[in-house]
Protein backbone atom coordinates (compact mmCIF):
# COMPACT_ATOMS: atom_id res chain seq x y z
CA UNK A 1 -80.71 59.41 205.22
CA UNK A 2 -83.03 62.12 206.43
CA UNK A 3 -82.95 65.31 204.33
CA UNK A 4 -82.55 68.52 206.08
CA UNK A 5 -86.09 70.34 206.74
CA UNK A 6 -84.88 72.75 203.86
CA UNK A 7 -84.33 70.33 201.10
CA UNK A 8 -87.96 68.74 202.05
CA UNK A 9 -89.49 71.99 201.39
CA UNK A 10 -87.15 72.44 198.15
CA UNK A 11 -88.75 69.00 197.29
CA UNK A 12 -92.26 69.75 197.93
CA UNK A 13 -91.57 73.28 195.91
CA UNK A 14 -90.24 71.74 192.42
CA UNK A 15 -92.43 68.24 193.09
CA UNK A 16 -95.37 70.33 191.02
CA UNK A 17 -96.18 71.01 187.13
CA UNK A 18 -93.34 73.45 186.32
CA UNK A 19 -95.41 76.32 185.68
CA UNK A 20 -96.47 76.26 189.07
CA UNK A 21 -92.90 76.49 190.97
CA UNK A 22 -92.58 79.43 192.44
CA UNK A 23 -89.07 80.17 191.64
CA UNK A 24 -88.11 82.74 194.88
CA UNK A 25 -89.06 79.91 197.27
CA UNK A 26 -87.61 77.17 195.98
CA UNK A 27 -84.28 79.94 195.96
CA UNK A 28 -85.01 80.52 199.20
CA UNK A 29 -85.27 76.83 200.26
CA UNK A 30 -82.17 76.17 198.76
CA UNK A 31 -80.32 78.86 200.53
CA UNK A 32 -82.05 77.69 204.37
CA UNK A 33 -79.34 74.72 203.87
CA UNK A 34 -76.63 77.37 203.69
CA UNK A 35 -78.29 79.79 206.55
CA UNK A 36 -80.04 78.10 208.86
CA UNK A 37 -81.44 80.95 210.60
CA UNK A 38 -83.06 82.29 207.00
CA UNK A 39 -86.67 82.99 207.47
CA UNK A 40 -88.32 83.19 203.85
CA UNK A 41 -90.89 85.18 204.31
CA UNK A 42 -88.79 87.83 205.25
CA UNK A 43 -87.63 88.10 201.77
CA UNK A 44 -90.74 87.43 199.94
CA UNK A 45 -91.68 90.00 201.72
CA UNK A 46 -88.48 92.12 200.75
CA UNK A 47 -89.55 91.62 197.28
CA UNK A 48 -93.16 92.84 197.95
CA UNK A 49 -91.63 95.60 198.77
CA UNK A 50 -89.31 96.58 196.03
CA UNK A 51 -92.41 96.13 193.94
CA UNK A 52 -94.65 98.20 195.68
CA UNK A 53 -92.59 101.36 195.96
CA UNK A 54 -92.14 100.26 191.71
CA UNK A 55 -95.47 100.45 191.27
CA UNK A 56 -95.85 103.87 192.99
CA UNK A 57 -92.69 105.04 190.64
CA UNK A 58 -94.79 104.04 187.48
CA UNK A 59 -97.12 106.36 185.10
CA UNK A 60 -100.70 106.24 184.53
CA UNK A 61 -100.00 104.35 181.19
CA UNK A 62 -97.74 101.21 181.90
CA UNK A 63 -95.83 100.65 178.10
CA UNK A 64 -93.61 97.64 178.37
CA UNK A 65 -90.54 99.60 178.05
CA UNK A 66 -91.83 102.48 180.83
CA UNK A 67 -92.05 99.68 182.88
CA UNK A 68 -88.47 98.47 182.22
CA UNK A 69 -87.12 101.86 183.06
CA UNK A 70 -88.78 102.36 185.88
CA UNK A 71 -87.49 98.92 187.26
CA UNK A 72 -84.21 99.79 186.46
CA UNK A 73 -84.32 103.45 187.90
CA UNK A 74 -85.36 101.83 191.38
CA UNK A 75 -83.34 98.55 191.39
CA UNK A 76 -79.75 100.16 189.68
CA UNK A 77 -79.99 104.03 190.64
CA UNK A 78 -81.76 104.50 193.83
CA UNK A 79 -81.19 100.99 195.58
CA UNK A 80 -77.56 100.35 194.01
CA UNK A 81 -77.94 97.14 192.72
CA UNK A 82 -75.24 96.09 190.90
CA UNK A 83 -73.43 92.56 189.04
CA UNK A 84 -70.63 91.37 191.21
CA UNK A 85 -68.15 91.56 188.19
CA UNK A 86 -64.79 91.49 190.97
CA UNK A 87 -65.99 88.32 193.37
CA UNK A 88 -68.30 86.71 190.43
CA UNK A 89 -67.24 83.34 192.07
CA UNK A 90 -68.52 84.33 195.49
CA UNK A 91 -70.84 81.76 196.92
CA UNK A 92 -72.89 84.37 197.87
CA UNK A 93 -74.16 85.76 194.68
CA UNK A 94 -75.98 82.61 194.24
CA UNK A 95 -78.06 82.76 197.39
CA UNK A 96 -81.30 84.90 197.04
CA UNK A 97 -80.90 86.05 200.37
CA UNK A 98 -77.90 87.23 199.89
CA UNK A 99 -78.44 89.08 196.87
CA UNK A 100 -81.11 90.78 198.39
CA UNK A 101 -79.21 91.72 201.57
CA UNK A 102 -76.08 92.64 199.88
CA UNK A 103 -77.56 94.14 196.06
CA UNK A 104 -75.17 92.11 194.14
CA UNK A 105 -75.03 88.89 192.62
CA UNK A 106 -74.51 86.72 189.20
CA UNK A 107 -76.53 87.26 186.13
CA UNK A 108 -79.06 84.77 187.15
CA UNK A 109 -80.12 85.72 190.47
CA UNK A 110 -79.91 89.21 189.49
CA UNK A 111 -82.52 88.08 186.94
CA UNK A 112 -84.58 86.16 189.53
CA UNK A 113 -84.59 89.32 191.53
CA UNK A 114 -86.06 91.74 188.60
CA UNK A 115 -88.37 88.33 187.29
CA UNK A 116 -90.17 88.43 190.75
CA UNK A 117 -90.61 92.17 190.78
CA UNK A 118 -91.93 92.49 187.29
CA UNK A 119 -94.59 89.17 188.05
CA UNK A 120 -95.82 91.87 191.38
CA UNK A 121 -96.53 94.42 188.82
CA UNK A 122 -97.99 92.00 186.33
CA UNK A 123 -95.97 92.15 183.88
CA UNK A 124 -93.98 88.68 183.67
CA UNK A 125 -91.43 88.10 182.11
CA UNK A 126 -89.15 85.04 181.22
CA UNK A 127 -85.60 83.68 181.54
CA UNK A 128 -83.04 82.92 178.34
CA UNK A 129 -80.34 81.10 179.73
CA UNK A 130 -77.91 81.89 176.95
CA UNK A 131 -74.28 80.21 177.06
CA UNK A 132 -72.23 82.03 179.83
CA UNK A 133 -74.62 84.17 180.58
CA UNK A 134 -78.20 84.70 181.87
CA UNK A 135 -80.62 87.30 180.58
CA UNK A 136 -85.03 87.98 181.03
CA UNK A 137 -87.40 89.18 178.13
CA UNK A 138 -90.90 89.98 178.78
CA UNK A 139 -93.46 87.22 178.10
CA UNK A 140 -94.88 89.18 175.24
CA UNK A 141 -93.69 87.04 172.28
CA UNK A 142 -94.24 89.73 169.78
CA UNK A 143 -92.00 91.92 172.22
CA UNK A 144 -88.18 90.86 171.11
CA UNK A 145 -86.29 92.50 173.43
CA UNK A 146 -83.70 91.34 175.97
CA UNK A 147 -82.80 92.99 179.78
CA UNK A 148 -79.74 92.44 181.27
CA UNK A 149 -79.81 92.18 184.70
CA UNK A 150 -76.23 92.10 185.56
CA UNK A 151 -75.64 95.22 183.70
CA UNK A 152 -77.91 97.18 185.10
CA UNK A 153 -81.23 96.08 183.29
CA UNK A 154 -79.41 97.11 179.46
CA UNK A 155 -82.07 96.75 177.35
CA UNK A 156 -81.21 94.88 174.22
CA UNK A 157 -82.06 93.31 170.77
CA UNK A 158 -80.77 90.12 169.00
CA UNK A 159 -78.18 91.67 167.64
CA UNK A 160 -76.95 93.48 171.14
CA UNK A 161 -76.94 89.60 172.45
CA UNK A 162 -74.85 88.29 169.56
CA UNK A 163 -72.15 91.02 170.57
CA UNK A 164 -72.72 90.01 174.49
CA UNK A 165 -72.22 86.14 173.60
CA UNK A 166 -69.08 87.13 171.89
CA UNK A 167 -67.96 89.02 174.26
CA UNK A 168 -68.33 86.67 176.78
CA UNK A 169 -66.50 84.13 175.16
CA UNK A 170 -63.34 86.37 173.77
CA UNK A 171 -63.83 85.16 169.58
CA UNK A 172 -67.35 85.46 167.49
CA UNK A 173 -70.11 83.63 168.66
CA UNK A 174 -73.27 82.36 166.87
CA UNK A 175 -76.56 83.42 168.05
CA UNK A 176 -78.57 80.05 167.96
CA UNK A 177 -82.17 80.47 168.49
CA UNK A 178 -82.57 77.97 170.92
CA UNK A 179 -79.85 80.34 173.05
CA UNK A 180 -82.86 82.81 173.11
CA UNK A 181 -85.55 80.15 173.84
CA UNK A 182 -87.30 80.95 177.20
CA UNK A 183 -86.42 78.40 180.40
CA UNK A 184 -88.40 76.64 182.59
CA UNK A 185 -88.14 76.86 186.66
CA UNK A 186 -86.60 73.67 187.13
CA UNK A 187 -84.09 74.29 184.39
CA UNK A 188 -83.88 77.81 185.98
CA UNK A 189 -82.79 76.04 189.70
CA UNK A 190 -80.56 73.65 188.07
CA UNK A 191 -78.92 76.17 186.78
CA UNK A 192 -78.38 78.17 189.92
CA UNK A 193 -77.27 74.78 191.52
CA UNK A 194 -74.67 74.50 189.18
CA UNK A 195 -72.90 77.26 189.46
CA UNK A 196 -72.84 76.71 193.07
CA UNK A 197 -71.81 73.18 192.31
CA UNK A 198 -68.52 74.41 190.39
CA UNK A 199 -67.62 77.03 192.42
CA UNK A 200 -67.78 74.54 195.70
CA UNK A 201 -65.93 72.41 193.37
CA UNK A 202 -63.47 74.36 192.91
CA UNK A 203 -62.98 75.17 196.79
CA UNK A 204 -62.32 71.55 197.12
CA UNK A 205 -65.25 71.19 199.29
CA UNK A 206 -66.84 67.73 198.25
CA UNK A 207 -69.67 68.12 201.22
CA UNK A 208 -71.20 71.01 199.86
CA UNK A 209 -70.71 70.39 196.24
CA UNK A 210 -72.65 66.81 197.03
CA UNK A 211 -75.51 69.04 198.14
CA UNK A 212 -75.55 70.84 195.29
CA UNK A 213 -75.71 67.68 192.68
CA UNK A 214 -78.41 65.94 195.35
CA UNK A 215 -80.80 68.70 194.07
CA UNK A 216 -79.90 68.96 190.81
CA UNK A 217 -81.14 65.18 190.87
CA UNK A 218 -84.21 66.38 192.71
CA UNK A 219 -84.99 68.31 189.56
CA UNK A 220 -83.73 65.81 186.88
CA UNK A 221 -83.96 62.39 188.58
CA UNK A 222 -82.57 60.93 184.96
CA UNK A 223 -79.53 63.08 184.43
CA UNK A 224 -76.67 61.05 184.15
CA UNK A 225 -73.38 63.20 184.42
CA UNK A 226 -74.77 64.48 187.65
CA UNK A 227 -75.41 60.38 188.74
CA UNK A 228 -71.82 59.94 187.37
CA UNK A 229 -70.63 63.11 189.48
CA UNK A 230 -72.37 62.01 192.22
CA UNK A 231 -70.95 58.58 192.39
CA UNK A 232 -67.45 60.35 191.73
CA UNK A 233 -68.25 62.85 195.16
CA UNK A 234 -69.53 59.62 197.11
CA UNK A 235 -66.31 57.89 196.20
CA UNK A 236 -64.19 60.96 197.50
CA UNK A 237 -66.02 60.89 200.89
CA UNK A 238 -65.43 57.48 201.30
CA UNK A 239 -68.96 56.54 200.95
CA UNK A 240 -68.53 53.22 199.43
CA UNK A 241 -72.19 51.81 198.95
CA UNK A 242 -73.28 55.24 197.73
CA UNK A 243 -70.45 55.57 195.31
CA UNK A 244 -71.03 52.11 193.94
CA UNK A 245 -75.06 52.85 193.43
CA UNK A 246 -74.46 55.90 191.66
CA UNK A 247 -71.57 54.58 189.08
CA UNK A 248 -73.61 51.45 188.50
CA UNK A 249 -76.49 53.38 187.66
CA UNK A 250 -74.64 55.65 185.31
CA UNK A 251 -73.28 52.56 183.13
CA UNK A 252 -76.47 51.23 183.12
CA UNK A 253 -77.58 54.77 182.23
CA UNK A 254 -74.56 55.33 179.30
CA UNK A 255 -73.44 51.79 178.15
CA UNK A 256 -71.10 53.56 175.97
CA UNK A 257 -69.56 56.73 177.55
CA UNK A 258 -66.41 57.57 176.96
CA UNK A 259 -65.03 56.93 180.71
CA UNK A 260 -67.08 54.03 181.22
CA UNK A 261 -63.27 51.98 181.56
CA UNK A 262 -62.49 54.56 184.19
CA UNK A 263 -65.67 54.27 185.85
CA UNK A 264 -65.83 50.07 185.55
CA UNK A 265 -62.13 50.31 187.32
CA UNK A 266 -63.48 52.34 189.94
CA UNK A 267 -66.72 49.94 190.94
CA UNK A 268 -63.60 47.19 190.89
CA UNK A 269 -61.90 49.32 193.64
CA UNK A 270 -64.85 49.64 195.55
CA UNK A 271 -65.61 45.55 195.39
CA UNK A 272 -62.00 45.38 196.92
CA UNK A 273 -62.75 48.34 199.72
CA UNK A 274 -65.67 46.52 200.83
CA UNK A 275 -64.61 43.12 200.53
């Protein structure tokens, strides 16, 4: 099957060393599918932008935490940014484009957003995908300090995060360290991808939450609860062959899961579909 001009360039984005992905195209590429029409250098250039009139907004002496503020003073107070805390499971929020357009959006592409304008300014920064909830920290190491995107670029310290995390979850929470631990740009996108995934999921629409686990396997060819989920969306669609690939491969993958049975009487259906 052909792939969409979209998902080729999404391809050719993340098919590099990691460090070299740049993170608002392969966004951007992964929105096209959804909005055909999207030209992406409209919104690089949109984020040119917001860093340019950031960079005019900062002092003569550019401390870290200046630098922060004055993000934060542009993107929250004079542009209106703002998390999407009433529609949070709005497909939209998880489209770049969208969050540009529309200055709202999930913790993570909120974070994408201020990631790109603080790497204009040259002062990058990182992403710590903590449980149920995305957050950046400058790439300073000795700098241990956390921004919240989604609430309006909060700066914060360990112990701030502990209290988020447990928040988040309603009970107390440990803080693990690898919850802090910076993320890479394909686990960045896979992330993205799957909240997209669950909230298509959950709109019972099976085309568009295949599209979603295709890329996700773009990024981690070996992951096998996508391959298993895959298999499981192929099977829904009717797609026998497809479906039987992808469960085969994910026994093959996880001799011993725990609904290997269930998948094994699945394949058996399939042999009596196609036979």
């Amino acid at each position: 099957m052909d792939f969409p001009l979209a998902r080729q360039r999404f391809y050719q984005e993340i098919n590099q060393p990691d460090e070299q992905i740049d993170l608002a195209k392969a966004a951007l590429y992964l929105a096209q599918e959804e909005y055909p029409d999207l030209d992406p250098e409209d919104y690089l250039n949109a984020l040119d932008t917001l860093a340019t009139e950031v960079a005019e907004r900062l002092p003569g002496t550019r401390y870290p935490l200046r630098i922060i503020q004055t993000i934060n003073q542009y993107l929250y107070e004079d542009l209106g940014f703002t998390g999407n805390a009433e529609q949070y499971y709005d497909p939209r929020n998880s489209y770049l484009n969208q969050v540009i357009d529309r200055r709202t959006g999930i913790p993570i592409t909120l974070s994408l957003v201020y990631l790109e304008v603080a790497q204009r300014l040259d002062f990058p920064m990182v992403g710590v995908g903590m449980p149920g909830h995305f957050m950046i920290r400058p790439a300073i190491e000795e700098m241990q300090i956390f921004v919240d995107p989604f609430h309006k670029g909060e700066t914060m310290f360990a112990e701030d995060c502990q209290e988020r995390l447990s928040e988040i979850y309603g009970r107390p929470m440990e803080l693990r360290p690898e919850f802090m631990e910076p993320v890479g740009s394909r686990y960045f996108l896979a992330r993205m991808l799957t909240n997209l995934k669950a909230i298509y999921l959950s709109q019972g629409d099976a085309d568009k939450t295949l599209a979603m686990v295709d890329r996700i396997l773009l990024l981690f060819p070996e992951a096998p609860g996508e391959r298993r989920d895959r298999g499981l969306l192929h099977y829904q669609l009717g797609q026998w062959r497809e479906a039987y690939q992808d469960l085969q491969d994910y026994l093959e993958q996880q001799p011993g899961a725990q609904d290997s049975a269930a998948i094994e009487q699945l394949l058996r259906r399939i042999e009596n579909k196609e036979e």
